[in-house]
Protein backbone atom coordinates (compact mmCIF):
# COMPACT_ATOMS: atom_id res chain seq x y z
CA UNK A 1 13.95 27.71 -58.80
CA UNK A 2 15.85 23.95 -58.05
CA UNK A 3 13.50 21.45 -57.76
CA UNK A 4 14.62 19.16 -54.90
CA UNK A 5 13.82 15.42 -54.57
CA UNK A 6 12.92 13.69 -51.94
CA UNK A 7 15.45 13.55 -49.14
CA UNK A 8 15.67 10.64 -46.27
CA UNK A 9 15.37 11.59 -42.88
CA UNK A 10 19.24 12.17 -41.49
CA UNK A 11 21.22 11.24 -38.39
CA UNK A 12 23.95 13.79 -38.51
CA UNK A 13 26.19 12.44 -35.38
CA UNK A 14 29.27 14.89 -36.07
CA UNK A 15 30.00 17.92 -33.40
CA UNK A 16 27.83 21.17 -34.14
CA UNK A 17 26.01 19.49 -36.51
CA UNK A 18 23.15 21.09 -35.68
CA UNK A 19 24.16 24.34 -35.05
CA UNK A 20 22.78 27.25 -36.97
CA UNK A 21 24.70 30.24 -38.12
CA UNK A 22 23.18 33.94 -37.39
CA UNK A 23 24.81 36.18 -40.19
CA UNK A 24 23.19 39.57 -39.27
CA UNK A 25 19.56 40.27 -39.94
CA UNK A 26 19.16 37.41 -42.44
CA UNK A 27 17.64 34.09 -40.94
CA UNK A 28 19.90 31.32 -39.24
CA UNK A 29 21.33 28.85 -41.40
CA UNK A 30 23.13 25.50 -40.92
CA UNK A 31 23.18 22.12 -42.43
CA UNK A 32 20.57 20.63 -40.63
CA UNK A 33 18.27 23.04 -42.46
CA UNK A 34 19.76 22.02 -45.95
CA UNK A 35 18.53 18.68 -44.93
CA UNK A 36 14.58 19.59 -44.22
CA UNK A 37 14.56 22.17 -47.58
CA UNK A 38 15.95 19.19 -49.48
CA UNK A 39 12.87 17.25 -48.10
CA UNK A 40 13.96 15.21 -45.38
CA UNK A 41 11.16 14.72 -43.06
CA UNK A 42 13.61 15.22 -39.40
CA UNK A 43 17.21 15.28 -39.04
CA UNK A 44 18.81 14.34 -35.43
CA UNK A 45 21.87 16.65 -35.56
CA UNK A 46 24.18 17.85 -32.20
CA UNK A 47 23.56 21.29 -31.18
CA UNK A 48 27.76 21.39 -29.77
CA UNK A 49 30.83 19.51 -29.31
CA UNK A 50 30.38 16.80 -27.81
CA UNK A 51 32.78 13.81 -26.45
CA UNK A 52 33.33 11.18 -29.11
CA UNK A 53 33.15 7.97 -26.60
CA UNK A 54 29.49 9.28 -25.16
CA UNK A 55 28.01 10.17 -28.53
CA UNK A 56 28.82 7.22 -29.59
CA UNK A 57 27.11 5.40 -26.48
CA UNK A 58 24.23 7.45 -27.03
CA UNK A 59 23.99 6.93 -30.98
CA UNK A 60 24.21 3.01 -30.73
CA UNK A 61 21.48 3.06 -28.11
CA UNK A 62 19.30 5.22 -30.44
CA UNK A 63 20.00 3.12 -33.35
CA UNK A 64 18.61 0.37 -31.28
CA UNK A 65 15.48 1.71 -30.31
CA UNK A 66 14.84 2.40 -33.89
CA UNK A 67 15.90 -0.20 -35.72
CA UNK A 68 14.75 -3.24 -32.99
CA UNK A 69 15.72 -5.86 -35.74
CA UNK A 70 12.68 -7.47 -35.20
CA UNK A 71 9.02 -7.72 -35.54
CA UNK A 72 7.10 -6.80 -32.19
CA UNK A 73 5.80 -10.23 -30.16
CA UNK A 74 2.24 -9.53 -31.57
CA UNK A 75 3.44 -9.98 -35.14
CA UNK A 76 2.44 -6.47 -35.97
CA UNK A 77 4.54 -3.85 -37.45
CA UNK A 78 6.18 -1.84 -34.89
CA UNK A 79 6.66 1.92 -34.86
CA UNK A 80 9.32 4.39 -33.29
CA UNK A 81 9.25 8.34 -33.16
CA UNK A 82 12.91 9.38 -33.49
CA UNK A 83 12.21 12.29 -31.27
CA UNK A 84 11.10 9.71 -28.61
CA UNK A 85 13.56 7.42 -29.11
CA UNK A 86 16.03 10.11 -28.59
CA UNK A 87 14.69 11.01 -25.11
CA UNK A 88 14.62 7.66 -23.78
CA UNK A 89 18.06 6.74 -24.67
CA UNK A 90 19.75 10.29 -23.61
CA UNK A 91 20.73 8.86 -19.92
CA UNK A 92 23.20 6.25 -21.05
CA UNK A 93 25.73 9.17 -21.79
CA UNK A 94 28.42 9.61 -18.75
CA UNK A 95 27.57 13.18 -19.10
CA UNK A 96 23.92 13.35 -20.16
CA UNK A 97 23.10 16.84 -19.26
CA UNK A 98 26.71 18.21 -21.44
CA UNK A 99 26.45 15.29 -24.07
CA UNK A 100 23.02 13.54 -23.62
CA UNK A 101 21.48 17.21 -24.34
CA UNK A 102 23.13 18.25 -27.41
CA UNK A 103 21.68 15.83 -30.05
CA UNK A 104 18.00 17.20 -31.12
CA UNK A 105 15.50 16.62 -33.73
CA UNK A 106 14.56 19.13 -36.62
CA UNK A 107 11.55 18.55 -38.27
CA UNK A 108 8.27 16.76 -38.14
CA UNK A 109 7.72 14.16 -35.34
CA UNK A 110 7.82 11.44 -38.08
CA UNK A 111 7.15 7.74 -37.48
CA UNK A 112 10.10 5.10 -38.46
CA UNK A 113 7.89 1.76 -39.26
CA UNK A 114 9.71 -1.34 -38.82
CA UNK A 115 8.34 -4.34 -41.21
């Protein structure tokens, strides 16, 4: 058996990403899932095509609301859930029930701490 080592969690941006592929009776399979089996704790992967312009809207604005830049205003560390951070930022898409809708989150609901 291939012993894996630990994988980073993943932002996979690119069109159908996410998808997984049914191949008969066998269980679905897709990159996403490569991701968690290597260890990554969540991947954020797009489900379908999406536009490029509004992807990248909605991307930027997640990035943001994970990675703040700075330390909260009571000097304690601050943490994000990617899977919330996701939801909160899906309305800045022109189209966010087509674009805002396709990115979601495998994995466990894990915590990004910033320092």
């Amino acid at each position: 058996m291939r012993k894996f080592s630990s994988c980073p969690s993943s932002l996979l941006w690119g069109c159908s990403s996410g998808k997984l592929k049914v191949r008969g009776v066998h269980d679905a399979l897709g990159t996403a899932l490569y991701y968690l089996v290597a260890g990554a704790p969540f991947v954020v992967a797009n489900l379908w095509d999406v536009a490029d312009k509004d992807i990248d809207k909605l991307c930027m604005a997640h990035m943001q609301r994970l990675f703040p830049g700075a330390k909260s205003t009571s000097g304690e560390d601050s943490a994000v859930s990617a899977a919330a951070a996701l939801a909160l930022c899906r309305d800045v898409c022109r189209m966010p029930h087509a674009v805002g809708a396709a990115p979601v989150v495998y994995g466990i609901p894990a915590l990004l701490s910033v320092k």
